[in-house]
N, C-alpha and C. Protein backbone atom coordinates (compact mmCIF):
# COMPACT_ATOMS: atom_id res chain seq x y z
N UNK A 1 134.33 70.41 -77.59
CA UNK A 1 134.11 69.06 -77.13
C UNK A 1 134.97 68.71 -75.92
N UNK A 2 136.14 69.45 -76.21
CA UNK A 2 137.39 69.31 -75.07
C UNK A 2 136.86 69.40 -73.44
N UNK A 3 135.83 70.31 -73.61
CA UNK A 3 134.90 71.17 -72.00
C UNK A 3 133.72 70.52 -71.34
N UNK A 4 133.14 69.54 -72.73
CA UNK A 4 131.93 68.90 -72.26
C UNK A 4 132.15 68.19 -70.69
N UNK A 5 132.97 67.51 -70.59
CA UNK A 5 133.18 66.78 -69.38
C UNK A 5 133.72 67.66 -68.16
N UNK A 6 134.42 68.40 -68.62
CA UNK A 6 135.24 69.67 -67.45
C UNK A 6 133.89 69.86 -66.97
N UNK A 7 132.81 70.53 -67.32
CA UNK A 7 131.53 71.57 -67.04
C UNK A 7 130.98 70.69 -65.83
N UNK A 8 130.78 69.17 -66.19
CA UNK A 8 129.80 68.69 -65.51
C UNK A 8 130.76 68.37 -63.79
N UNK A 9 131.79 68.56 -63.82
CA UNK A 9 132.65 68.25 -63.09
C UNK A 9 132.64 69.72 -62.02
N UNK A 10 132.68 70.61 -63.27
CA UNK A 10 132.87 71.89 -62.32
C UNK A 10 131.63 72.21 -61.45
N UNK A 11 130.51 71.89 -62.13
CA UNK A 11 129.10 72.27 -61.32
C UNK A 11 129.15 71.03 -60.41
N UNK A 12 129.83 70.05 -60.23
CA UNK A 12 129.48 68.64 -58.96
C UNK A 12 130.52 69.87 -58.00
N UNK A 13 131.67 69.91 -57.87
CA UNK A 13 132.14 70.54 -57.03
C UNK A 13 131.66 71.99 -56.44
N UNK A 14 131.27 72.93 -57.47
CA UNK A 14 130.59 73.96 -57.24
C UNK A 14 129.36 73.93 -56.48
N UNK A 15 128.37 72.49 -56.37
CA UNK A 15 127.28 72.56 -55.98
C UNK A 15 127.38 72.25 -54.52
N UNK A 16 128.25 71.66 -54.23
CA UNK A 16 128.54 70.51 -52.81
C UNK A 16 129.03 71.64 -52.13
N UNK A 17 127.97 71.37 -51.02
CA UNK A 17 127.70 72.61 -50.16
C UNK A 17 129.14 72.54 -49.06
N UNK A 18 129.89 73.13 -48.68
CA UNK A 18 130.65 73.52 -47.43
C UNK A 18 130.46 73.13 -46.39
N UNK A 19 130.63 72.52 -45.54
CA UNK A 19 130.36 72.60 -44.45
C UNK A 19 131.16 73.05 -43.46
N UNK A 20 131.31 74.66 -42.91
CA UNK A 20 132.57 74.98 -42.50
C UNK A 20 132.65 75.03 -40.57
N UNK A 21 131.61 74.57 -40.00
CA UNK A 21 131.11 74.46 -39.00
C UNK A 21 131.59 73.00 -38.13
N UNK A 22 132.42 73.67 -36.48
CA UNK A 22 133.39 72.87 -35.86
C UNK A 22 132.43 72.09 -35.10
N UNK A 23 132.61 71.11 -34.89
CA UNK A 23 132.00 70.12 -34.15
C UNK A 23 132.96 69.78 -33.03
N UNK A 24 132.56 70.67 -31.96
CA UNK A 24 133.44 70.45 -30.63
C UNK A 24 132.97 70.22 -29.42
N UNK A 25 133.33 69.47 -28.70
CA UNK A 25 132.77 69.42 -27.23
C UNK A 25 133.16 70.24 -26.41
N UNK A 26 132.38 70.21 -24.87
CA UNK A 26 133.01 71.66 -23.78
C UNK A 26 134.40 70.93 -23.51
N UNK A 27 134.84 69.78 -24.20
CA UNK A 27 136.08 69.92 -23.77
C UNK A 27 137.14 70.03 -24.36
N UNK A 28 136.94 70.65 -25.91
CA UNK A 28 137.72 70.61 -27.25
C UNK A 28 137.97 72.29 -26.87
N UNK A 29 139.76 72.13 -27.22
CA UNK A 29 140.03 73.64 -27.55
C UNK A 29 139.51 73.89 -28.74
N UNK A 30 139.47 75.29 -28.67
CA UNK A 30 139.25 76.21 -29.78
C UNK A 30 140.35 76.64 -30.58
N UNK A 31 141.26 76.08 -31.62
CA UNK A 31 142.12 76.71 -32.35
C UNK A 31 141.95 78.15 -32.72
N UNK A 32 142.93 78.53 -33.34
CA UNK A 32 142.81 79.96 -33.92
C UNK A 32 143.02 79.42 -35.63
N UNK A 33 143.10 78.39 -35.72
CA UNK A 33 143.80 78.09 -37.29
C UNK A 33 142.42 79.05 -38.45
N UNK A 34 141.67 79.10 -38.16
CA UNK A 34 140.76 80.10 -39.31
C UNK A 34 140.67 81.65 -39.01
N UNK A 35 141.55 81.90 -37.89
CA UNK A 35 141.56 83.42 -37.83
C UNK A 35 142.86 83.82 -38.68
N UNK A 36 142.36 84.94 -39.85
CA UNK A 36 143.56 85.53 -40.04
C UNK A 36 144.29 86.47 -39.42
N UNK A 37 145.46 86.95 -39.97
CA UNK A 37 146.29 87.89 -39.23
C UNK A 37 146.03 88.77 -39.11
N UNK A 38 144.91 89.59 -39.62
CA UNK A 38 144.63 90.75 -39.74
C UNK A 38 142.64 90.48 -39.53
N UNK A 39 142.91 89.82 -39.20
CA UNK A 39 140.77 89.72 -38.54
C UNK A 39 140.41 90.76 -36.99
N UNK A 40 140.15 91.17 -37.44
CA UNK A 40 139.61 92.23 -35.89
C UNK A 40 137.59 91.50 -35.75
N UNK A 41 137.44 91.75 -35.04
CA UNK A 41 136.18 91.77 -34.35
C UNK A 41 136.17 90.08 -33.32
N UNK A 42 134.22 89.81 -33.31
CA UNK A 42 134.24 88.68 -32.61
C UNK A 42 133.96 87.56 -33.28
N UNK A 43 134.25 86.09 -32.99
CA UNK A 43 134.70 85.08 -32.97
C UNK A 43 133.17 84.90 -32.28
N UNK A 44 132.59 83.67 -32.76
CA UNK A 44 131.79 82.87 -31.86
C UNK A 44 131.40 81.47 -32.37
N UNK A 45 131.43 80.86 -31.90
CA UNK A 45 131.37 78.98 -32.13
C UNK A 45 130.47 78.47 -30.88
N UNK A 46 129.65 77.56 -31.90
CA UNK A 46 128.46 77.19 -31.80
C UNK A 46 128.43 75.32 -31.34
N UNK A 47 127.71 75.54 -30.22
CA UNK A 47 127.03 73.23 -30.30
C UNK A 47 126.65 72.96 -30.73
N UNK A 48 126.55 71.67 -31.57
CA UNK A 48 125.87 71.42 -32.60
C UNK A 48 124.17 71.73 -31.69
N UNK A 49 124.07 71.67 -30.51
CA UNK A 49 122.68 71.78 -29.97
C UNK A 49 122.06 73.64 -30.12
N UNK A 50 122.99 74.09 -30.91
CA UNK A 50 122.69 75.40 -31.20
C UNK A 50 123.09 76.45 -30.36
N UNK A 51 123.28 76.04 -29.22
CA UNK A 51 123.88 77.46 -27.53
C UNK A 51 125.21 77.13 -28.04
N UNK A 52 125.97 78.54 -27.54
CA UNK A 52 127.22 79.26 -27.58
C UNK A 52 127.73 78.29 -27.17
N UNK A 53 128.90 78.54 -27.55
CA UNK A 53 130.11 77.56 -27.22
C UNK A 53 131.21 78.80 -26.75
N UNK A 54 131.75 79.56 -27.63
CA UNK A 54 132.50 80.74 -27.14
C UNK A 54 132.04 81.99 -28.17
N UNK A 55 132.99 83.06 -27.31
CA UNK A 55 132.34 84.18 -28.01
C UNK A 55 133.98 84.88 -27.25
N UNK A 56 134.64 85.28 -28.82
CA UNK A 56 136.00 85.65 -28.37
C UNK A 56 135.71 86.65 -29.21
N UNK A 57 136.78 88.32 -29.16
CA UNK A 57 137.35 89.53 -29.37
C UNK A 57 138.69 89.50 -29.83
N UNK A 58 138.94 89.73 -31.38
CA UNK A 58 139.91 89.61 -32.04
C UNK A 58 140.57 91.15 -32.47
N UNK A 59 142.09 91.28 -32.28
CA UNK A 59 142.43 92.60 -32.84
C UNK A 59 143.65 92.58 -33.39
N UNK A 60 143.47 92.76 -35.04
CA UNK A 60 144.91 91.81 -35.41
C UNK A 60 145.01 90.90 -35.51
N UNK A 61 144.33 89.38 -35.57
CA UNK A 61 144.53 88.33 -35.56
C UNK A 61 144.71 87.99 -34.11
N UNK A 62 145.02 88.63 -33.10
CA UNK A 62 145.42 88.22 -31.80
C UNK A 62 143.80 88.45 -30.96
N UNK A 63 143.94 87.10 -29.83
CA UNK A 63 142.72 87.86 -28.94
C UNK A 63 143.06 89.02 -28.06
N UNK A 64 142.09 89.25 -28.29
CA UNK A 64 142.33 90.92 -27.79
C UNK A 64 140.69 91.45 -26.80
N UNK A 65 140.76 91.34 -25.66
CA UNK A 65 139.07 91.71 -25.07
C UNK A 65 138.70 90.73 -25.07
N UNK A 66 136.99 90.67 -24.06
CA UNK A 66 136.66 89.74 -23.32
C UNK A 66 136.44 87.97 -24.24
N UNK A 67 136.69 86.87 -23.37
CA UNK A 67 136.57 85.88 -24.38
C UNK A 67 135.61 84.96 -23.18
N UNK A 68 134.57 84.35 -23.62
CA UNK A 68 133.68 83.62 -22.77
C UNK A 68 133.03 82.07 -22.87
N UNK A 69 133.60 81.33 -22.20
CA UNK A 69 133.19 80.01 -22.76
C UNK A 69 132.03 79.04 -22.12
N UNK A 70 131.14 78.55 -22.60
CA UNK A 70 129.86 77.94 -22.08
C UNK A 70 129.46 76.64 -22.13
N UNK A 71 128.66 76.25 -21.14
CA UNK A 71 128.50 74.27 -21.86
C UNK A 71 127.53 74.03 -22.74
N UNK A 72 127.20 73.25 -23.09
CA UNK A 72 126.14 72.52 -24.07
C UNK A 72 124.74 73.13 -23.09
N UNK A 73 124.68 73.48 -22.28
CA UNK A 73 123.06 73.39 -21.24
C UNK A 73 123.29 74.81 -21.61
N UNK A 74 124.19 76.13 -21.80
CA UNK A 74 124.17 77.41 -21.56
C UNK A 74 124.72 78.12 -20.49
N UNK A 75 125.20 77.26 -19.62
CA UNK A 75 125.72 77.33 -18.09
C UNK A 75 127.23 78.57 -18.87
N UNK A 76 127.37 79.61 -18.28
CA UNK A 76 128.41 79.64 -18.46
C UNK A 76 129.89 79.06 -17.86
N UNK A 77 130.94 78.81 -19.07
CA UNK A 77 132.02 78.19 -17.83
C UNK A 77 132.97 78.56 -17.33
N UNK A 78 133.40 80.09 -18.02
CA UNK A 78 134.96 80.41 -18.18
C UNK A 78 134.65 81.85 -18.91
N UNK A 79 135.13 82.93 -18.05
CA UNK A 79 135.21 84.46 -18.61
C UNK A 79 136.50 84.88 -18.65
N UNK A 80 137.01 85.47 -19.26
CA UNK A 80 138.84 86.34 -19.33
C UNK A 80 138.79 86.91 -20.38
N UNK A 81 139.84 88.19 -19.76
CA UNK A 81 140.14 88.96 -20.66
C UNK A 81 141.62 88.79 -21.28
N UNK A 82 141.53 89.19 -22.42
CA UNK A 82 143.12 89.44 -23.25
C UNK A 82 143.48 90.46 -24.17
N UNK A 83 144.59 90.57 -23.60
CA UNK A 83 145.49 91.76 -24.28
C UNK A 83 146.48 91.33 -25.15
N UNK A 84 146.36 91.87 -26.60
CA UNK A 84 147.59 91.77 -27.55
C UNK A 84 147.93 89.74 -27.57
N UNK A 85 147.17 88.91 -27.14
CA UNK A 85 146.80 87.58 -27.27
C UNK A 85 147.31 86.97 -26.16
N UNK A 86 147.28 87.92 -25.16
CA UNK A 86 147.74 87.24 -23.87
C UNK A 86 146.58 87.51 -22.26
N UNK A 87 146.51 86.40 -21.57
CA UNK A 87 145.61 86.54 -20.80
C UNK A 87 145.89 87.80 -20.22
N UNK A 88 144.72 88.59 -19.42
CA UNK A 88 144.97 89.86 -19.07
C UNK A 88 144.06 90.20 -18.09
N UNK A 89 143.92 90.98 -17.02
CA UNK A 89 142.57 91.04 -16.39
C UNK A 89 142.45 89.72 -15.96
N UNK A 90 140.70 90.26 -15.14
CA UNK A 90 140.03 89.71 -14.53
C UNK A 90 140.07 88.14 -15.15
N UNK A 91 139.74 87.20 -14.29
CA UNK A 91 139.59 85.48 -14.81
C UNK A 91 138.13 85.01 -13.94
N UNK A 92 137.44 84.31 -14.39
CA UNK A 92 136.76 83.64 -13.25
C UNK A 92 135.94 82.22 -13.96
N UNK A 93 135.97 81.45 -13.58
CA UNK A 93 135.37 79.59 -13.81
C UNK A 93 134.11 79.64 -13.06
N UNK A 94 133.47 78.25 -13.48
CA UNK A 94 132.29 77.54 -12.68
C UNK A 94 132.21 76.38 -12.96
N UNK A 95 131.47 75.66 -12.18
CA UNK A 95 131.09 74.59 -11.85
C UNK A 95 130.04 74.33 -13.03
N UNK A 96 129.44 73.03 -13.05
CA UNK A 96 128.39 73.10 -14.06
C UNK A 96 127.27 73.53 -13.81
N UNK A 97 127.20 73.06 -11.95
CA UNK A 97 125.81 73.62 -11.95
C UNK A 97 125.66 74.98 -11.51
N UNK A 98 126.82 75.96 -11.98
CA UNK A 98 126.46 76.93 -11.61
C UNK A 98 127.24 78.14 -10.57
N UNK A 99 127.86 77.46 -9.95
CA UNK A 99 128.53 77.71 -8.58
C UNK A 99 129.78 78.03 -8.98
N UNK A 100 130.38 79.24 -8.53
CA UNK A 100 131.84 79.86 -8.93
C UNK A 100 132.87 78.45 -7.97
N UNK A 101 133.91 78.22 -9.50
CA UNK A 101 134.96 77.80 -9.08
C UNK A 101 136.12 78.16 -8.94
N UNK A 102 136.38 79.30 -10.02
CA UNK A 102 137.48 80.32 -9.33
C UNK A 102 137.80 81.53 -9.89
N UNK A 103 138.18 82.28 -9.32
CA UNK A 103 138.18 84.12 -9.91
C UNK A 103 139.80 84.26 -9.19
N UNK A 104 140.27 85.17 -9.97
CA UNK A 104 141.61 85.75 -9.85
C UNK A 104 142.21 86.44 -11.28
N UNK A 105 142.98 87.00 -11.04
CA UNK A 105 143.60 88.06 -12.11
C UNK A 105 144.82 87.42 -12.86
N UNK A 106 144.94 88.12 -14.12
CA UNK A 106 146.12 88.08 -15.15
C UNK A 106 146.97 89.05 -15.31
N UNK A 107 147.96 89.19 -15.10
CA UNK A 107 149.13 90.10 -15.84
C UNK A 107 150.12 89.46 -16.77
N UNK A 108 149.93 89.87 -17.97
CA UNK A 108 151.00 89.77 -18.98
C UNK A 108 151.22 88.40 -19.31
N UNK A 109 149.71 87.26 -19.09
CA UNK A 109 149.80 86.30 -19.18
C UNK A 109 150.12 85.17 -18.25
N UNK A 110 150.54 85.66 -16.64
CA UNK A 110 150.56 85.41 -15.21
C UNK A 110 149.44 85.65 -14.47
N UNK A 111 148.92 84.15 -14.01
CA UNK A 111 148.77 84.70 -12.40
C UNK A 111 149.42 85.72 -12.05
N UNK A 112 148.17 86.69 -11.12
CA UNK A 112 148.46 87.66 -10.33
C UNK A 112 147.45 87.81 -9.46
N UNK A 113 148.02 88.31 -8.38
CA UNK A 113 147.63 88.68 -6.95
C UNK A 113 146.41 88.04 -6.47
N UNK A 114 145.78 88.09 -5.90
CA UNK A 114 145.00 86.75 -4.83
C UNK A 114 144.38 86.28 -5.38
N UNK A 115 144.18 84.33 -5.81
CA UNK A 115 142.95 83.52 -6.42
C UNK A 115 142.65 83.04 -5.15
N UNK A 116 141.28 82.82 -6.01
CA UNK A 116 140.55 81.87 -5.02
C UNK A 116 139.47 80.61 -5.61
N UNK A 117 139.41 79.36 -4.87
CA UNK A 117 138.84 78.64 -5.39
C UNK A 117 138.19 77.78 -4.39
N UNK A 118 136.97 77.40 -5.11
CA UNK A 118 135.83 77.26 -4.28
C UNK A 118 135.10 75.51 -5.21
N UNK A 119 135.18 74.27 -4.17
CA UNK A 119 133.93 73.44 -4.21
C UNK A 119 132.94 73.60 -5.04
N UNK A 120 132.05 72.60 -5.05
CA UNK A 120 130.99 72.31 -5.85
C UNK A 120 129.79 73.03 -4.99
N UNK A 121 130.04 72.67 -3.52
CA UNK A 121 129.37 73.72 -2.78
C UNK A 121 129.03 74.80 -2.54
N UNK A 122 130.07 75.73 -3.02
CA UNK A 122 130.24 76.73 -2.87
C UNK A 122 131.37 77.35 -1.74
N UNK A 123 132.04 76.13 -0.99
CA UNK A 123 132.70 76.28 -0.32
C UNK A 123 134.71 76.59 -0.53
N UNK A 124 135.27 77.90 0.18
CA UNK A 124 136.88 77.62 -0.37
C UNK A 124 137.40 76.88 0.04
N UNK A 125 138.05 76.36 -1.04
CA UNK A 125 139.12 75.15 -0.52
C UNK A 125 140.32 75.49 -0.71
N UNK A 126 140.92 76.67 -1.08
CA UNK A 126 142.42 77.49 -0.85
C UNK A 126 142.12 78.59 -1.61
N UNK A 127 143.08 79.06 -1.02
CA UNK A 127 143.65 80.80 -1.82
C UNK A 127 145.35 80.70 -2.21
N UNK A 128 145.48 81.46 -3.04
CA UNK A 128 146.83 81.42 -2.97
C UNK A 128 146.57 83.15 -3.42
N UNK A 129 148.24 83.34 -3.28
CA UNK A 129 148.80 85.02 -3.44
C UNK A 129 150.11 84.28 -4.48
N UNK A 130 149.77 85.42 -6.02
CA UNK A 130 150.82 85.29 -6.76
C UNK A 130 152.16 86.45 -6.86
N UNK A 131 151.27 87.52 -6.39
CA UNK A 131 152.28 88.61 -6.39
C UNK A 131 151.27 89.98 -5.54
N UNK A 132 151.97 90.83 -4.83
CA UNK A 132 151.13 92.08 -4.58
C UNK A 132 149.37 92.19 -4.25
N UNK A 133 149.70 90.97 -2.66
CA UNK A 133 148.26 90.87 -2.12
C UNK A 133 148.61 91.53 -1.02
């Protein structure tokens, strides 16, 4: 008799579906708080309009390899690579509609050696040199 009431309690919680899905805008970071320490592979998070949001490479819990971020339309916005959870490699941005806004390299989590960045036009509007241009 002690259980009658436990049961009906356990199946209300048991039934109530999860909902484990982030509701973020292109302008919400992406935590790591649900990656564990030991998760290897990829990561990808979704708009509620259904297109990618990102699509990250995990090794160890750390990002590790290419990570790519996109808007609500599919536009991509943001490519980089990382090593051991630090930016690494190649970098490059865009505009929304399309048009590169800037490419330049990572070392060890630094700017490195020549960026460049470019208008809505398509036009540069500076360069800089971080190290060994």
């Amino acid at each position: 008799m002690r259980y009658a009431l436990l049961i009906p309690i356990l199946l209300y919680f048991c039934s109530c579906s999860r909902n484990n899905s982030t509701q973020l805008s292109d302008t919400t970071p992406v935590y790591l708080a649900d990656i564990n320490a030991n998760y290897s592979g990829i990561k990808v998070v979704y708009f509620e309009n259904g297109q990618k949001m990102a699509e990250t490479s995990y090794k160890n819990g750390k990002l590790d390899g290419r990570s790519i971020l996109w808007l609500p339309n599919g536009q991509k916005k943001a490519e980089t690579k990382y090593k051991d959870g630090t930016k690494d490699e190649a970098y490059s941005s865009w505009f929304n509609n399309g048009k590169k806004k800037s490419e330049g390299r990572y070392k060890d989590g630094k700017r490195y050696g020549r960026w460049v960045w470019w208008n809505e036009k398509g036009e540069v509007t500076y360069e800089l040199c971080y190290s060994d241009c």
